[in-house]
Protein backbone atom coordinates (compact mmCIF):
# COMPACT_ATOMS: atom_id res chain seq x y z
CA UNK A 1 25.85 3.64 0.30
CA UNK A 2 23.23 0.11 -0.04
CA UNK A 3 22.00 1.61 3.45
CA UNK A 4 21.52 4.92 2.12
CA UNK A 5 19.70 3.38 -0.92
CA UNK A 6 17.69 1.13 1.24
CA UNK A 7 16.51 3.80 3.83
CA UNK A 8 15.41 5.86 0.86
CA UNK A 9 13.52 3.16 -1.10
CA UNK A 10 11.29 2.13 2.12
CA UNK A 11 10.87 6.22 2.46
CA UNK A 12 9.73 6.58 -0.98
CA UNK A 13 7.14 3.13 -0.31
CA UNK A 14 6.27 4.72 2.84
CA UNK A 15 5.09 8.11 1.71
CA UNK A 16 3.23 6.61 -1.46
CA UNK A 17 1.44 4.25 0.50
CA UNK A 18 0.41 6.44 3.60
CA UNK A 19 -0.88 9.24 1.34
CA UNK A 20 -3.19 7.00 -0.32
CA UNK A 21 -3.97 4.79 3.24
CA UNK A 22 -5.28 8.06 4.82
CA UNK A 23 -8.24 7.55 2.60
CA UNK A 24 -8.64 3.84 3.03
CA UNK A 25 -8.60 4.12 6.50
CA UNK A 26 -11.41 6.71 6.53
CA UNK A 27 -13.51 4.47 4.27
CA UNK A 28 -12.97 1.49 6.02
CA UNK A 29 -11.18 -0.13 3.00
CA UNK A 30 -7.88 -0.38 4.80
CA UNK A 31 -7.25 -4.06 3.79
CA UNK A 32 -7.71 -3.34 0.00
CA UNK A 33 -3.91 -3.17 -0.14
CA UNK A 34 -3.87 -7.06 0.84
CA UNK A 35 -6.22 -7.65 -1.46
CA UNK A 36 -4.76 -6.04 -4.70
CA UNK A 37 -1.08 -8.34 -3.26
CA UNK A 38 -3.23 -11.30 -3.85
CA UNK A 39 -5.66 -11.10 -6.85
CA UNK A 40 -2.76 -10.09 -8.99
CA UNK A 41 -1.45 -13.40 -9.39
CA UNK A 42 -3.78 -14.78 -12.09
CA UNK A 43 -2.70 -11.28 -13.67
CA UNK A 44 0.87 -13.08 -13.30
CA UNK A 45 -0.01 -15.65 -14.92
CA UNK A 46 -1.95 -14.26 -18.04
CA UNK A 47 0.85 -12.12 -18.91
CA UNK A 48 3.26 -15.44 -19.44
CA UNK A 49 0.43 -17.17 -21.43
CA UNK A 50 -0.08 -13.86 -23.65
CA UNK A 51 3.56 -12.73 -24.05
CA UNK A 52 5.30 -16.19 -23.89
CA UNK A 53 8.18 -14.00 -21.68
CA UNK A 54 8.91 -14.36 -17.85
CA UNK A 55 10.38 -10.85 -18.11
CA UNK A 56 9.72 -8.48 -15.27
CA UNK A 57 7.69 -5.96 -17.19
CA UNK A 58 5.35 -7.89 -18.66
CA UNK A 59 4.84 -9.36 -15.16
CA UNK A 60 3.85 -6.28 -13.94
CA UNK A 61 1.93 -5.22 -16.40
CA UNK A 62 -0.57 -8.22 -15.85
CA UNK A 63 -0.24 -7.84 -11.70
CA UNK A 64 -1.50 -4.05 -12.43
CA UNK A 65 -4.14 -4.84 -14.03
CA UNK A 66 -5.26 -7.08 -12.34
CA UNK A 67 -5.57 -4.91 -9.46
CA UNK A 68 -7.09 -2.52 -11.03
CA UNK A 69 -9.90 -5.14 -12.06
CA UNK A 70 -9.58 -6.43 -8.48
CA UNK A 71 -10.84 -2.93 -7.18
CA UNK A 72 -14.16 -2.63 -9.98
CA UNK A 73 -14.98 -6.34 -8.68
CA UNK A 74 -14.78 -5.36 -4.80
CA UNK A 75 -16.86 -2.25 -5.85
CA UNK A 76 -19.37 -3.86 -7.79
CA UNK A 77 -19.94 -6.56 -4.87
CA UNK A 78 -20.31 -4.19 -2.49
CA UNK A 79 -22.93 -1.82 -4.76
CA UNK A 80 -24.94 -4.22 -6.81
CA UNK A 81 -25.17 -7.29 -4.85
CA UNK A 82 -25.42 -5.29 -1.73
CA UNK A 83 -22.23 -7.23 0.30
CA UNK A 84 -20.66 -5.70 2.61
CA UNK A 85 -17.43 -4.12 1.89
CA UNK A 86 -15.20 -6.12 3.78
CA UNK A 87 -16.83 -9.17 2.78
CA UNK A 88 -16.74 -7.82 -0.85
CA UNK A 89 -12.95 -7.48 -0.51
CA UNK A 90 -12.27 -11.13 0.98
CA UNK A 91 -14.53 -12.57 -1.69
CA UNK A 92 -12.41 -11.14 -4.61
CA UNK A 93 -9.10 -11.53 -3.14
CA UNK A 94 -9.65 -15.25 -2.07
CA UNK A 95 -11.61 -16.12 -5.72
CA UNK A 96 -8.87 -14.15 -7.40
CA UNK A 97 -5.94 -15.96 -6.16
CA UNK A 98 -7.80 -19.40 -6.02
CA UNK A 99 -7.69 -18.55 -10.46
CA UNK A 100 -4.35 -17.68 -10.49
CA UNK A 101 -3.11 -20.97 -9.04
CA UNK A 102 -5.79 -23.15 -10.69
CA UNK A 103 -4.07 -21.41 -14.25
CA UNK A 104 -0.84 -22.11 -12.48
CA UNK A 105 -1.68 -25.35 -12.51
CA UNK A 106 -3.61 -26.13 -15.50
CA UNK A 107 -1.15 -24.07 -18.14
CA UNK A 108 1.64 -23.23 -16.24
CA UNK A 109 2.78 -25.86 -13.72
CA UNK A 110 6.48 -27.18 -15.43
CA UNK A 111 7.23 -22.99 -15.99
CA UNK A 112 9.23 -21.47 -13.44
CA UNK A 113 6.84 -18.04 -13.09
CA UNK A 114 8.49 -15.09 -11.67
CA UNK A 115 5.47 -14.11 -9.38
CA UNK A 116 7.85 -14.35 -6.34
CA UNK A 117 9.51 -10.88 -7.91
CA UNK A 118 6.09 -9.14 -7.71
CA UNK A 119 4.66 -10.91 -4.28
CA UNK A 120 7.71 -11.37 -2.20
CA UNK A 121 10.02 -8.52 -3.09
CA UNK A 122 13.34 -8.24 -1.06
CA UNK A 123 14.11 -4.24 0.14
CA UNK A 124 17.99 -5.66 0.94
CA UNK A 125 18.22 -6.24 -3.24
CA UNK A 126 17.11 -2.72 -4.09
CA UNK A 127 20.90 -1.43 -4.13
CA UNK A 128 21.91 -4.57 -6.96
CA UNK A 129 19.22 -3.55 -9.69
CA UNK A 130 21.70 -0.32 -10.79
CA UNK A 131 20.65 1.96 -13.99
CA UNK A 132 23.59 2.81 -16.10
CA UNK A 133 23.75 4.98 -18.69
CA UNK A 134 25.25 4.34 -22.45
CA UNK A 135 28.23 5.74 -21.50
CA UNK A 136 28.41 3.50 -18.29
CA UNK A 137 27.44 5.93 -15.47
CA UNK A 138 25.55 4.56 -12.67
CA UNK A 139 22.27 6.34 -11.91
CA UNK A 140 21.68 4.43 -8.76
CA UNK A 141 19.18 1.99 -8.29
CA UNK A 142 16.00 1.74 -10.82
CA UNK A 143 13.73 0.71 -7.95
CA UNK A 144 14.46 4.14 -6.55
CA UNK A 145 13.67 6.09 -10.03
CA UNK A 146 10.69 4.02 -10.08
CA UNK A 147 9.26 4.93 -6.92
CA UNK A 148 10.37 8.65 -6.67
CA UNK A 149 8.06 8.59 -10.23
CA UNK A 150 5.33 6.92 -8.14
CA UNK A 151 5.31 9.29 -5.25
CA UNK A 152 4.99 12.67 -7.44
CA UNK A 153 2.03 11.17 -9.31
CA UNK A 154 0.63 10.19 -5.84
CA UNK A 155 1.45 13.67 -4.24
CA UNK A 156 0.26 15.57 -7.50
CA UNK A 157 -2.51 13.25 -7.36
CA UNK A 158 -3.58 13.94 -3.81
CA UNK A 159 -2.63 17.60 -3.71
CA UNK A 160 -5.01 18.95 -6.85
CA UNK A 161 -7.96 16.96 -5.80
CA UNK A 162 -7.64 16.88 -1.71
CA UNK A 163 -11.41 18.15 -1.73
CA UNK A 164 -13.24 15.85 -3.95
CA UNK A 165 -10.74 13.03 -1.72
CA UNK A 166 -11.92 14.79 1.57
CA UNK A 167 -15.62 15.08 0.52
CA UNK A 168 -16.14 11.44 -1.12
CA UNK A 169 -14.36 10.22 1.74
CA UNK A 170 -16.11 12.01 4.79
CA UNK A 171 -19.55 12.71 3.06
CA UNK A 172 -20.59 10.83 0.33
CA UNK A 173 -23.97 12.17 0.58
CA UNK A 174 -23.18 15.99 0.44
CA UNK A 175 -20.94 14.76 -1.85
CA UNK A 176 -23.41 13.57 -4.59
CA UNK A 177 -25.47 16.65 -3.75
CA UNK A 178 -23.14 19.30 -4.92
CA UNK A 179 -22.55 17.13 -7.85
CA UNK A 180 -18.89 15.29 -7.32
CA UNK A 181 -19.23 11.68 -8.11
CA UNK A 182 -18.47 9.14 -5.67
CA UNK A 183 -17.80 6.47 -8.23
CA UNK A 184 -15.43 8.76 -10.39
CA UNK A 185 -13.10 9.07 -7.42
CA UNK A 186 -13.51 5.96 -5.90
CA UNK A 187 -11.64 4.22 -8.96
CA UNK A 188 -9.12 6.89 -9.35
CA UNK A 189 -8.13 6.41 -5.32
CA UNK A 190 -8.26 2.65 -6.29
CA UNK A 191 -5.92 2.93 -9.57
CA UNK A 192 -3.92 5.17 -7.37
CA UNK A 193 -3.55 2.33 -4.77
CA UNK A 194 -3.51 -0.56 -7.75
CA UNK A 195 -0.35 1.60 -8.97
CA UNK A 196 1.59 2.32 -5.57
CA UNK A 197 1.46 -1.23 -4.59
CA UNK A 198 2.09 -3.24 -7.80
CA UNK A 199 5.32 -0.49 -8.39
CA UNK A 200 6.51 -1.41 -4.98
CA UNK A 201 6.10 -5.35 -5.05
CA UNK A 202 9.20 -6.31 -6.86
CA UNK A 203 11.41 -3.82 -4.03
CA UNK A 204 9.68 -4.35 -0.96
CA UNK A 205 7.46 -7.10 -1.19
CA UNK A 206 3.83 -7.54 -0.34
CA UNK A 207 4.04 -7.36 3.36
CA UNK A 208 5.43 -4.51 3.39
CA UNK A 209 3.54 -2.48 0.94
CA UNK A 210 0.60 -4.01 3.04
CA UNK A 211 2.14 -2.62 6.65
CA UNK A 212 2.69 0.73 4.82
CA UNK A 213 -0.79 1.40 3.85
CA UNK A 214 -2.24 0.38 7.21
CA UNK A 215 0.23 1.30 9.62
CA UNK A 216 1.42 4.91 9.59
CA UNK A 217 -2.30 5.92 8.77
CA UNK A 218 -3.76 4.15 11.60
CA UNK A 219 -1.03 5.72 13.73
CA UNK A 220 -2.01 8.91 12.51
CA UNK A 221 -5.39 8.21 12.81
CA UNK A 222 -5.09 8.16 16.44
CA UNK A 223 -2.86 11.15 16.49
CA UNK A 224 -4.67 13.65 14.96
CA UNK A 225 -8.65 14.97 13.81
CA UNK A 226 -7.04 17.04 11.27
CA UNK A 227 -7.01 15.48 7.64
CA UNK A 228 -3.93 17.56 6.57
CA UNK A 229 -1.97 16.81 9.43
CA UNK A 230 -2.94 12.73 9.16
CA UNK A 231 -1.52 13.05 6.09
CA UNK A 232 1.91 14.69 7.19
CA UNK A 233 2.09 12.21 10.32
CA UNK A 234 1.25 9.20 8.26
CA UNK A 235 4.19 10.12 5.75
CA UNK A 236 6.65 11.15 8.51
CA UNK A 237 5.73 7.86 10.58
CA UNK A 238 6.87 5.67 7.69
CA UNK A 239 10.39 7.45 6.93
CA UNK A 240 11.12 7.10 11.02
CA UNK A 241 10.14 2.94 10.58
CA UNK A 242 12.09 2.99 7.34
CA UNK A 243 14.63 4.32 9.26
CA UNK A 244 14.95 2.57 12.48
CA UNK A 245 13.69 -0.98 10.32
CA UNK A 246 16.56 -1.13 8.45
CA UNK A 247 18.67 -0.42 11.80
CA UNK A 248 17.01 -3.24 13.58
CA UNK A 249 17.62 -5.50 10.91
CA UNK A 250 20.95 -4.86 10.65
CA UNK A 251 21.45 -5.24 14.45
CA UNK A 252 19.45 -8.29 14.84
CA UNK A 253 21.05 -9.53 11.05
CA UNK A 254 17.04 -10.45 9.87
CA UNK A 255 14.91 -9.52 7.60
CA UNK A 256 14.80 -5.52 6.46
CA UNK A 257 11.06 -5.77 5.86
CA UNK A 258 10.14 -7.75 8.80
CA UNK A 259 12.15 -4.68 10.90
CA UNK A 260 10.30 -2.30 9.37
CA UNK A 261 6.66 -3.86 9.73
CA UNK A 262 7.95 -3.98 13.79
CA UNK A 263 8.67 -0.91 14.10
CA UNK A 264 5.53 -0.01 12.45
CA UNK A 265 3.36 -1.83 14.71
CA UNK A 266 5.41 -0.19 17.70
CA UNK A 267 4.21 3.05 16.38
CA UNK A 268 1.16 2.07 16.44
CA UNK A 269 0.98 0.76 19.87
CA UNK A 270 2.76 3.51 21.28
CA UNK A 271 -0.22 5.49 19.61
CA UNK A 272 -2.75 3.62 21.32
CA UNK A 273 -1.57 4.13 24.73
CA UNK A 274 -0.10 7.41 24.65
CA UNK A 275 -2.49 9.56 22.49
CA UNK A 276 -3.14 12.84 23.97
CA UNK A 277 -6.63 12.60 22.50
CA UNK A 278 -7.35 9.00 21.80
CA UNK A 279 -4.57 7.45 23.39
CA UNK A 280 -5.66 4.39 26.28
CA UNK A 281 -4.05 6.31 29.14
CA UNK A 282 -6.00 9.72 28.37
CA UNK A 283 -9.29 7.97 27.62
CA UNK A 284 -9.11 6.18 31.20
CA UNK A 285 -8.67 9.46 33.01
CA UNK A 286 -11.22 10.98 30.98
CA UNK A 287 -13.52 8.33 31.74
CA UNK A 288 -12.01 8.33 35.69
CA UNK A 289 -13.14 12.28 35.90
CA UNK A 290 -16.39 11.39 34.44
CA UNK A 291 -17.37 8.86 37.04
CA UNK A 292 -15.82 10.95 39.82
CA UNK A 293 -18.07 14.20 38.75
């Protein structure tokens, strides 16, 4: 049964995150996921100082928003002072995390902070952290109430407003024309991200969460010119690692995330040389035909 529990928590993490990494990777914003795992440590940090509690909650209340005030920073970069946006995004991250350990430090240094619970999340522990009732009936795990919460706001999110997504992600400028802000929807994609990623810390850990938004959707990416169908393949790519990750780990007796983020990347590179359309192998014959003709 911890298998079964396991298999559907990465699912859950999976389908969240490659929803919402469909539309990072067609911005180019694919490593705000990294980003958000690092500037929310100051957020950490704050949340002790203000509560005077290590307990999880609070913890996560002050890791979410700071992510949602490390997305209006990288935005704000990248507008006013004109930096690019993957320059925006390493400047935040790096000055964001350089505060939280410099209030670490400074305020917090003889306090044993519970940022490890948010940052470095073991998937193995999901099946401990059991919700039971009043009347002492297990629920199953919280982690997995959590996330299947997460992933209806996400789909819900993603399936009313797919065309102001698709338009403010492929067209900006027809975009503003027909009157649909860019701005507007570029902070509700980046609260939707802040959300998916700070929910899935304390279960699967940063790496992961970070793997999830990147891989599947670059996978995809490479798959298909279809929006829709990126979508689909994205989700569907990270059950199948989920899946097969938490195999490999228990074959090779290692880590359940590390697994995962292989089997991930094997996706990927499978991808990459196979694609019928984008694929290595197809663009060297097409290229072979080319010079032949």
């Amino acid at each position: 049964m911890d298998a079964f529990w396991i298999i559907v928590t990465g699912s859950l993490v999976a389908m969240c995150c490659s929803l919402l990494g469909c539309f990072l990777i067609l911005r180019r914003m694919a490593m705000v996921g990294d980003a958000i795992s690092h500037a929310v440590l100051p957020g950490i940090v704050l949340a002790f100082l203000f509560s005077g509690t290590r307990e999880v909650w609070s913890m996560l209340l002050g890791a979410a928003t700071l992510g949602v005030a490390c997305t209006f920073l990288i935005e704000f970069l990248h507008k006013k002072a004109r930096v690019q946006s993957d320059a925006s995004i390493g400047v935040t991250f790096t000055w964001l995390f350089a505060l939280g350990i410099i209030l670490i430090s400074v305020y917090a240094g003889k306090v044993d902070l519970d940022q490890d619970c948010v940052l470095y999340g073991e998937i193995a522990y999901v099946p401990l952290d059991v919700w039971f009732t009043e009347s002492g009936q297990s629920l199953g795990p919280r982690t997995v109430w959590l996330m299947s919460g997460v992933f209806l706001l996400i789909l819900t999110f993603v399936t009313l407003f797919y065309r102001q997504l698709y338009l403010t992600s492929f067209d900006p400028a027809f975009a503003v024309a027909i009157g649909v802000s860019t701005s507007v929807w570029y902070y509700l994609l980046m609260g939707a991200v802040s959300l998916t990623t700070v929910a899935a810390f304390e279960s699967v850990g940063a790496i992961l969460v970070v793997a999830f938004l990147v891989g599947p959707p670059a996978t995809a990416y490479l798959l298909t010119d279809d929006l829709k169908k990126m979508l689909l393949i994205s989700s569907g790519l990270g059950v199948v690692a989920s899946f097969l990750g938490f195999y490999l780990a228990l074959w090779l007796d290692g880590s359940v995330a590390g697994a995962i983020s292989v089997i991930i990347g094997l996706e990927f590179l499978l991808a990459f040389v196979l694609s019928p359309s984008h694929g290595l192998i197809s663009r060297n014959r097409k290229l072979s035909k080319v010079a032949s003709a």
